[in-house]
Structure formats: structure tokens, C-alpha cells
N, C-alpha and C. Protein backbone atom coordinates (compact mmCIF):
# COMPACT_ATOMS: atom_id res chain seq x y z
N UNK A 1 -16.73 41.08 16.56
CA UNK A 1 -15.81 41.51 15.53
C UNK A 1 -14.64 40.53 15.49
N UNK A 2 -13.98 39.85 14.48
CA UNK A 2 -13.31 38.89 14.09
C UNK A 2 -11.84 39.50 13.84
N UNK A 3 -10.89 38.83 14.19
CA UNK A 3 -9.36 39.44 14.42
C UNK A 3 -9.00 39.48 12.69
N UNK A 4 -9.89 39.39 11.83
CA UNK A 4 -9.03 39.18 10.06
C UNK A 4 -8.70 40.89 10.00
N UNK A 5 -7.18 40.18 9.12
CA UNK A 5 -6.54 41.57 8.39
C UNK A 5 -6.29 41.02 7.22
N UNK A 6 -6.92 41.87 6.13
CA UNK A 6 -6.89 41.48 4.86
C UNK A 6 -4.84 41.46 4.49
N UNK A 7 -4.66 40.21 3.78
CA UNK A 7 -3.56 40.18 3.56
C UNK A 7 -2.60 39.41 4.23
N UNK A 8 -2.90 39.48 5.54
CA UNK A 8 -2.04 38.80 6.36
C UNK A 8 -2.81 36.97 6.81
N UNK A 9 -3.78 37.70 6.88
CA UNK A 9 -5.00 36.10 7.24
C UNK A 9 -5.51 35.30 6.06
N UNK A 10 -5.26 35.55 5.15
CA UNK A 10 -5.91 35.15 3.82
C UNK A 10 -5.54 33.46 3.85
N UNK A 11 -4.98 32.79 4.52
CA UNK A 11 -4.88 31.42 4.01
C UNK A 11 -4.72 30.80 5.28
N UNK A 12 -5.69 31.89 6.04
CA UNK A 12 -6.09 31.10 7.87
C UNK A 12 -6.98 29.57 7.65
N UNK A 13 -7.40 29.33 6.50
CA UNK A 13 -8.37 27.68 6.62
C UNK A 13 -7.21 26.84 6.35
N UNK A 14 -6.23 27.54 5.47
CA UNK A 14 -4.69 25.81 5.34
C UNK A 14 -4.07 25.94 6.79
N UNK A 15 -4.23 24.31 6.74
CA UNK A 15 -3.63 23.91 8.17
C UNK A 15 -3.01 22.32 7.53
N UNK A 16 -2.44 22.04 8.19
CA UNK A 16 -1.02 20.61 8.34
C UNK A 16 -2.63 19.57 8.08
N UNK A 17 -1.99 18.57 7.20
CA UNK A 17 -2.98 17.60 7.11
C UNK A 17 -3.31 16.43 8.39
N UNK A 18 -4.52 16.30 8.25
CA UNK A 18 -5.32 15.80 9.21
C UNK A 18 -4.32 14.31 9.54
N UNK A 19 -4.64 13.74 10.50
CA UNK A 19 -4.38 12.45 10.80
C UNK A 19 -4.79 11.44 10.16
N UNK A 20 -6.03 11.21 9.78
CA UNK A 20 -6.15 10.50 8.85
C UNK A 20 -5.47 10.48 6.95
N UNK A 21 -5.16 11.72 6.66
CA UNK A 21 -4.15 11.41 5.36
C UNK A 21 -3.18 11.12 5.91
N UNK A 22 -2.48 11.75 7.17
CA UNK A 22 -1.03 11.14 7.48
C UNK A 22 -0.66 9.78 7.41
N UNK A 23 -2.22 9.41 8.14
CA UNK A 23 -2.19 7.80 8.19
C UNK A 23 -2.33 6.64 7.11
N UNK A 24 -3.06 7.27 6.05
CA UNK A 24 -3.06 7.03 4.37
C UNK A 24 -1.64 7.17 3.87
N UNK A 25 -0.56 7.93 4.40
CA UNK A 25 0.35 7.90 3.69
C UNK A 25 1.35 7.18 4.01
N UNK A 26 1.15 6.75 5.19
CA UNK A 26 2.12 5.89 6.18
C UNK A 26 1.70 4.82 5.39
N UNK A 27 0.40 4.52 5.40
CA UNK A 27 0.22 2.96 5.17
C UNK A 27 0.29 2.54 3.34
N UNK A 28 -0.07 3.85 2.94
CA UNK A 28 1.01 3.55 1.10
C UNK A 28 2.01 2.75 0.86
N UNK A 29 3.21 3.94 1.94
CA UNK A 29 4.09 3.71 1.67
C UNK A 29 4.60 2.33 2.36
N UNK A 30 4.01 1.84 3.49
CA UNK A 30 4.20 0.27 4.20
C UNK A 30 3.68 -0.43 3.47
N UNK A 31 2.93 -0.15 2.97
CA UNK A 31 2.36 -1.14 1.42
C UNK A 31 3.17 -1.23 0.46
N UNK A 32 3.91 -0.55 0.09
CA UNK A 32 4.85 -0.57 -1.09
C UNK A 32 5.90 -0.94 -0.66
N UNK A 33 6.67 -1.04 0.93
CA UNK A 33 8.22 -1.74 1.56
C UNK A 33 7.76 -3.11 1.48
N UNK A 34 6.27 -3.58 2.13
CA UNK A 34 5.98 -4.89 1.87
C UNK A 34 5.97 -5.24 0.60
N UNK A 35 5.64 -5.01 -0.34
CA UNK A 35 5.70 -5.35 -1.52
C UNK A 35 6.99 -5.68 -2.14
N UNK A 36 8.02 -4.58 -1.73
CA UNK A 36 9.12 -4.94 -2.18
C UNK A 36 9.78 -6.38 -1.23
N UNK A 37 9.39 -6.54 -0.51
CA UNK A 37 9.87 -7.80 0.18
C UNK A 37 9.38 -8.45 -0.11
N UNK A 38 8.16 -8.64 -0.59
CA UNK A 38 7.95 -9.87 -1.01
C UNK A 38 8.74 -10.26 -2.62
N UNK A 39 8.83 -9.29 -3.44
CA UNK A 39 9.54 -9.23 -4.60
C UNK A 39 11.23 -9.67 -3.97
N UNK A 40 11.88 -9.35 -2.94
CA UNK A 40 13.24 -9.99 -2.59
C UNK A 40 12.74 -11.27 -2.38
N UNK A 41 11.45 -12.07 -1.57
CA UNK A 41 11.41 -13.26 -1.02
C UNK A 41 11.33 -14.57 -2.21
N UNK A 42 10.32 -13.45 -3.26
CA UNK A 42 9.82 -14.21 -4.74
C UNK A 42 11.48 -14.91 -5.41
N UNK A 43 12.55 -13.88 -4.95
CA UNK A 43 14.10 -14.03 -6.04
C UNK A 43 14.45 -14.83 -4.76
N UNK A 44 14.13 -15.05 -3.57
CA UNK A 44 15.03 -16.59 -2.97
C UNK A 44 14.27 -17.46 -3.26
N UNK A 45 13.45 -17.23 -3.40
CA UNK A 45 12.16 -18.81 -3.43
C UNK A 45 12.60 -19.62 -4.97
N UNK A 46 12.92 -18.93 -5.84
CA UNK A 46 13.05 -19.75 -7.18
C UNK A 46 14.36 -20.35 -7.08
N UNK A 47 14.32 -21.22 -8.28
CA UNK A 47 15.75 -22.01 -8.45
C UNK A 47 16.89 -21.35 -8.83
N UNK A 48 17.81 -21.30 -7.99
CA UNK A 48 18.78 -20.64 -8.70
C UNK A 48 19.66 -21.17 -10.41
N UNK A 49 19.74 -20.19 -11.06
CA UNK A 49 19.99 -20.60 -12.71
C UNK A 49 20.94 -21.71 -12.95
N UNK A 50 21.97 -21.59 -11.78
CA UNK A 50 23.42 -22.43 -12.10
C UNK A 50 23.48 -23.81 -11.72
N UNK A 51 22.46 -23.84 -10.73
CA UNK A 51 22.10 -24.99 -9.57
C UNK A 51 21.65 -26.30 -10.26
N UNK A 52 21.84 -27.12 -10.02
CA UNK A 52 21.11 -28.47 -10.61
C UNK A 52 19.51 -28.38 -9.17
N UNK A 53 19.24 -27.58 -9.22
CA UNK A 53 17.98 -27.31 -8.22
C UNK A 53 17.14 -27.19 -8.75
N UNK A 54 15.82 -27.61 -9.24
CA UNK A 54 14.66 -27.55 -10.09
C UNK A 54 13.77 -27.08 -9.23
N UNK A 55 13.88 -27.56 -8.00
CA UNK A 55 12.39 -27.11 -6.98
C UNK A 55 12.93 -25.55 -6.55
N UNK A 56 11.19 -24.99 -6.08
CA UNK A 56 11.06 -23.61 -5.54
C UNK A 56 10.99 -24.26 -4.18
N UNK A 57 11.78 -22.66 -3.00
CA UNK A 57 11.65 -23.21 -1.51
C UNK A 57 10.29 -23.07 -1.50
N UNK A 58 9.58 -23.80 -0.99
CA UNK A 58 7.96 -23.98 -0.22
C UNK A 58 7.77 -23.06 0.53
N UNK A 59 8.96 -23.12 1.91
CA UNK A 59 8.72 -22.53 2.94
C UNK A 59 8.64 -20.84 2.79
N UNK A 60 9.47 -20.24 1.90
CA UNK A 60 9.35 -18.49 1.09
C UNK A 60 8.40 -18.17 0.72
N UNK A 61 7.75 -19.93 -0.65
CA UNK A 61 6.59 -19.58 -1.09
C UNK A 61 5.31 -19.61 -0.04
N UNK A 62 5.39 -20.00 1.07
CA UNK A 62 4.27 -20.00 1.80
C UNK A 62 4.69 -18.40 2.54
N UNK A 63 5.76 -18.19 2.83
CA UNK A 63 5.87 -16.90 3.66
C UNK A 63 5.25 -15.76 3.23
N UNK A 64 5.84 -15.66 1.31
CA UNK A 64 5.47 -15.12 0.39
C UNK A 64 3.97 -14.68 0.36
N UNK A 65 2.71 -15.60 0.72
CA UNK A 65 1.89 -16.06 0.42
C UNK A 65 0.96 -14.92 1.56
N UNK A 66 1.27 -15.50 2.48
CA UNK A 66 1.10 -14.81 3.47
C UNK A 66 1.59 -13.34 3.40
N UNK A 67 2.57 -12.99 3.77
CA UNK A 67 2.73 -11.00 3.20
C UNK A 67 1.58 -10.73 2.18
N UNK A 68 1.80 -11.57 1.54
CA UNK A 68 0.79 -10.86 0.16
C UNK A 68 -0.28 -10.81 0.61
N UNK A 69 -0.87 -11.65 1.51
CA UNK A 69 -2.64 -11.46 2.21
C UNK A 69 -2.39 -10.38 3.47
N UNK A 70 -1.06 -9.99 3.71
CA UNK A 70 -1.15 -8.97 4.66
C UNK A 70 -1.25 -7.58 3.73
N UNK A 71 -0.15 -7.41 2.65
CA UNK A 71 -0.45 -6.70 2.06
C UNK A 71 -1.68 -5.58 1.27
N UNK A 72 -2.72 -7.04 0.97
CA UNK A 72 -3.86 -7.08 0.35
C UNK A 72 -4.79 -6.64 1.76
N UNK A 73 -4.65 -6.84 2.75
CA UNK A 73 -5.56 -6.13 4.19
C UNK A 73 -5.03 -5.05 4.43
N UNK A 74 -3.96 -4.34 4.50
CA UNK A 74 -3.54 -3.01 4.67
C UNK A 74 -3.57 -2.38 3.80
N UNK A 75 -3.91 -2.92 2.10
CA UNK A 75 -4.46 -2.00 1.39
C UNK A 75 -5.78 -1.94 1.24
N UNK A 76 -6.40 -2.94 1.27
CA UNK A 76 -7.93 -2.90 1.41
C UNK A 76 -8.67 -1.79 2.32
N UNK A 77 -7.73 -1.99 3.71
CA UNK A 77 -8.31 -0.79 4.89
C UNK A 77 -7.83 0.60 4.43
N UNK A 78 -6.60 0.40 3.87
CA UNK A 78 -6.47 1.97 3.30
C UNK A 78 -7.49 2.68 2.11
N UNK A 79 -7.99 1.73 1.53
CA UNK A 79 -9.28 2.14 0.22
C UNK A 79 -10.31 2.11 0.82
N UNK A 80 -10.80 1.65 1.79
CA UNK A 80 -11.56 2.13 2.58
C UNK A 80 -12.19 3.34 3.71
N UNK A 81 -10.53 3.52 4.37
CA UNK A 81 -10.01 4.49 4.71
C UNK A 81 -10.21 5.66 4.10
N UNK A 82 -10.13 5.78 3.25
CA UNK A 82 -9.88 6.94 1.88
C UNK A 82 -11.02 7.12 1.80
N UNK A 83 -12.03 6.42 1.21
CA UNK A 83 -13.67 6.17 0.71
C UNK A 83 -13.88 7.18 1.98
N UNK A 84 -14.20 7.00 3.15
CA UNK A 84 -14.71 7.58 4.44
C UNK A 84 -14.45 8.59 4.19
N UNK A 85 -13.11 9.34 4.12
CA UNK A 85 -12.56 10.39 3.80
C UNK A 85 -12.87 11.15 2.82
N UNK A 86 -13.41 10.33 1.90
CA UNK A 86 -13.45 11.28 0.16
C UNK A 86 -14.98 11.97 0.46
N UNK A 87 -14.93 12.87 0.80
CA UNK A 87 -16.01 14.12 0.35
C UNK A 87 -16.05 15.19 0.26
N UNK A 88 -15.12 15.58 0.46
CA UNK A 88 -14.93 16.79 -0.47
C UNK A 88 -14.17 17.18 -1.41
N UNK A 89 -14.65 18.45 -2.20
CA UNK A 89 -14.40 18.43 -3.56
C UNK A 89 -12.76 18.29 -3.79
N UNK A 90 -11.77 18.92 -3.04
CA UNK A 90 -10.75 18.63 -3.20
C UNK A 90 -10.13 17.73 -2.61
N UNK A 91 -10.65 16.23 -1.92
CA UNK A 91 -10.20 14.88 -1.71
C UNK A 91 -9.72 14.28 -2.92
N UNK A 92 -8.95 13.21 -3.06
CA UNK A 92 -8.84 12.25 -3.81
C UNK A 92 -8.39 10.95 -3.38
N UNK A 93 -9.08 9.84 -4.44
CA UNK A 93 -8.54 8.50 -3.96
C UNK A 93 -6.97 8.27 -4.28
N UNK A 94 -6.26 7.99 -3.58
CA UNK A 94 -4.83 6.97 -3.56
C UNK A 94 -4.53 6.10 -4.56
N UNK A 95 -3.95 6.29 -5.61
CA UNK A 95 -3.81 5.70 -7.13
C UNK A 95 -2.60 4.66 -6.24
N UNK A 96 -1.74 4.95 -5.19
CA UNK A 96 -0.86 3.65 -5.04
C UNK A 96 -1.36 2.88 -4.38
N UNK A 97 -2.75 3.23 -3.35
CA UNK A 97 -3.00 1.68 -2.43
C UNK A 97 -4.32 1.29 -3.47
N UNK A 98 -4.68 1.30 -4.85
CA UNK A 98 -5.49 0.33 -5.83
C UNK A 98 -4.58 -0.08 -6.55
N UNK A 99 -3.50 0.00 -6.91
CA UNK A 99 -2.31 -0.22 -7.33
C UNK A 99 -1.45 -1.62 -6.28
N UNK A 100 -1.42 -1.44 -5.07
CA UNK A 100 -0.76 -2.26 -4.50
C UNK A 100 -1.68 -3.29 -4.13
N UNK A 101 -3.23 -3.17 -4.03
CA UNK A 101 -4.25 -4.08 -3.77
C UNK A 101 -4.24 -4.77 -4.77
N UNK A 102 -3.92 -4.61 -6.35
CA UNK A 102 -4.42 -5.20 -7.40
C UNK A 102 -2.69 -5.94 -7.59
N UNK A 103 -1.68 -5.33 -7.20
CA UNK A 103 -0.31 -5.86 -7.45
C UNK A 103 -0.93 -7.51 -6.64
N UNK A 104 -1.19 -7.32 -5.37
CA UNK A 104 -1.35 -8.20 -4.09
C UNK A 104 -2.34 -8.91 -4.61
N UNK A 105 -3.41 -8.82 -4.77
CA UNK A 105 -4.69 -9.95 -5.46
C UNK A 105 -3.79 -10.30 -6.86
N UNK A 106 -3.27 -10.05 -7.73
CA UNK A 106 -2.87 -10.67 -8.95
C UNK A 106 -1.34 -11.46 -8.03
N UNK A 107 -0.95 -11.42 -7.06
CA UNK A 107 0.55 -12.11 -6.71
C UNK A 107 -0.46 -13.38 -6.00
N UNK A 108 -1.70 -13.00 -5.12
CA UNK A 108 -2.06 -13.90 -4.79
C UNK A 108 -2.78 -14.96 -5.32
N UNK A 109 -3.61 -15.01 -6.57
CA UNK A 109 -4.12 -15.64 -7.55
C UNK A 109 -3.22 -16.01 -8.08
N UNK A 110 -1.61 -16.01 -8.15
CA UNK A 110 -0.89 -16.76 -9.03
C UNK A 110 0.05 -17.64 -8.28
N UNK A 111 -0.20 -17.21 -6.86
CA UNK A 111 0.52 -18.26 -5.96
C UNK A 111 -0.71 -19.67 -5.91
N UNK A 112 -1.29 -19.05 -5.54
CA UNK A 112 -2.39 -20.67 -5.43
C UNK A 112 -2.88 -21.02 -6.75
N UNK A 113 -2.56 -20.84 -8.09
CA UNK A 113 -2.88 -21.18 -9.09
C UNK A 113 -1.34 -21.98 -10.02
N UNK A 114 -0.45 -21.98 -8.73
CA UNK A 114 0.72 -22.40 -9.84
C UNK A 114 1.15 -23.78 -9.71
């Protein structure tokens, strides 16, 4: 015989989310602080407007370059991550780490294409 009392037990299956979404959400949101740093690194790397300076720093744009392929691996493992995760009916995929993968592959295709 099972300890349920109607009323009081009714929402005994919700429990605190698993470790693995916690860990999906950690790594979103570290996906999106990197991102924004690289967006501060992108505004030192160019010429400043007033400057008789025509060249971009190299050394930002290579730093730059790099975050963005870190970026693009910590979101990759997080869509992957997720995939493993997604089976049941009320899972869903992470609209910000295909979002920050595709920010990161389009920053990185335009660094080595410029």
C-alpha cells in the first residue's frame, strides 16, 4: 500500500531540474558572456574614427578568432547535449545555444574571409 493522499501528493513526479538542464543553462548563458566579449574585443580591434589609424589590431583580431572557435565548441556540445536529452514529450531544444552557434560560425567565416 503506497503513502498517496489525494490532494496533498498530486505533484509528487515535479522535482528541481536534473543536472543536465542545469548544465544546459550554465553553458547558454557562458555562451552568451563569451559572445559579448568578443563583441567588446571586435570595438578595440577596429580603427578608432578620430585616429589617423587605418589598420585593425591583429593581435584582438586573432584573440577574437579564437573565443569565437571556443564559443562555437561550447555551443556545439551544448546542441548535442540537448539532442541526448530530447526525448521526451515535454523536452525542448535551446533556441539560444543554435543561436549562439550560428552567431559564432557566421563571426567565424567573416574573420578568415576579410
Amino acid at each position: 500500500m503506497s503513502n498517496y493522499k489525494p490532494g496533498i501528493d498530486s505533484d509528487r513526479r515535479k522535482r528541481a531540474p536534473d543536472t543536465l538542464a542545469q548544465a544546459l543553462s550554465f553553458l547558454s548563458g557562458f555562451c552568451w558572456l563569451l559572445l559579448f566579449f568578443c563583441v567588446l574585443l571586435l570595438d578595440q580591434a577596429q580603427p578608432k574614427l578620430l585616429s589617423a589609424e587605418t589598420e585593425w589590431n591583429e593581435q584582438l583580431l586573432s584573440a577574437l578568432y579564437y573565443l569565437m572557435l571556443i564559443v562555437f565548441g561550447f555551443s556545439l556540445t551544448g546542441i548535442m547535449m540537448n539532442r541526448k536529452r530530447h526525448r521526451r514529450k515535454g523536452d525542448f531544444y535551446r533556441i539560444s545555444l543554435v543561436l549562439s552557434l550560428v552567431i559564432s560560425l557566421i563571426g567565424l567565416i567573416l574573420l578568415l574571409f576579410r
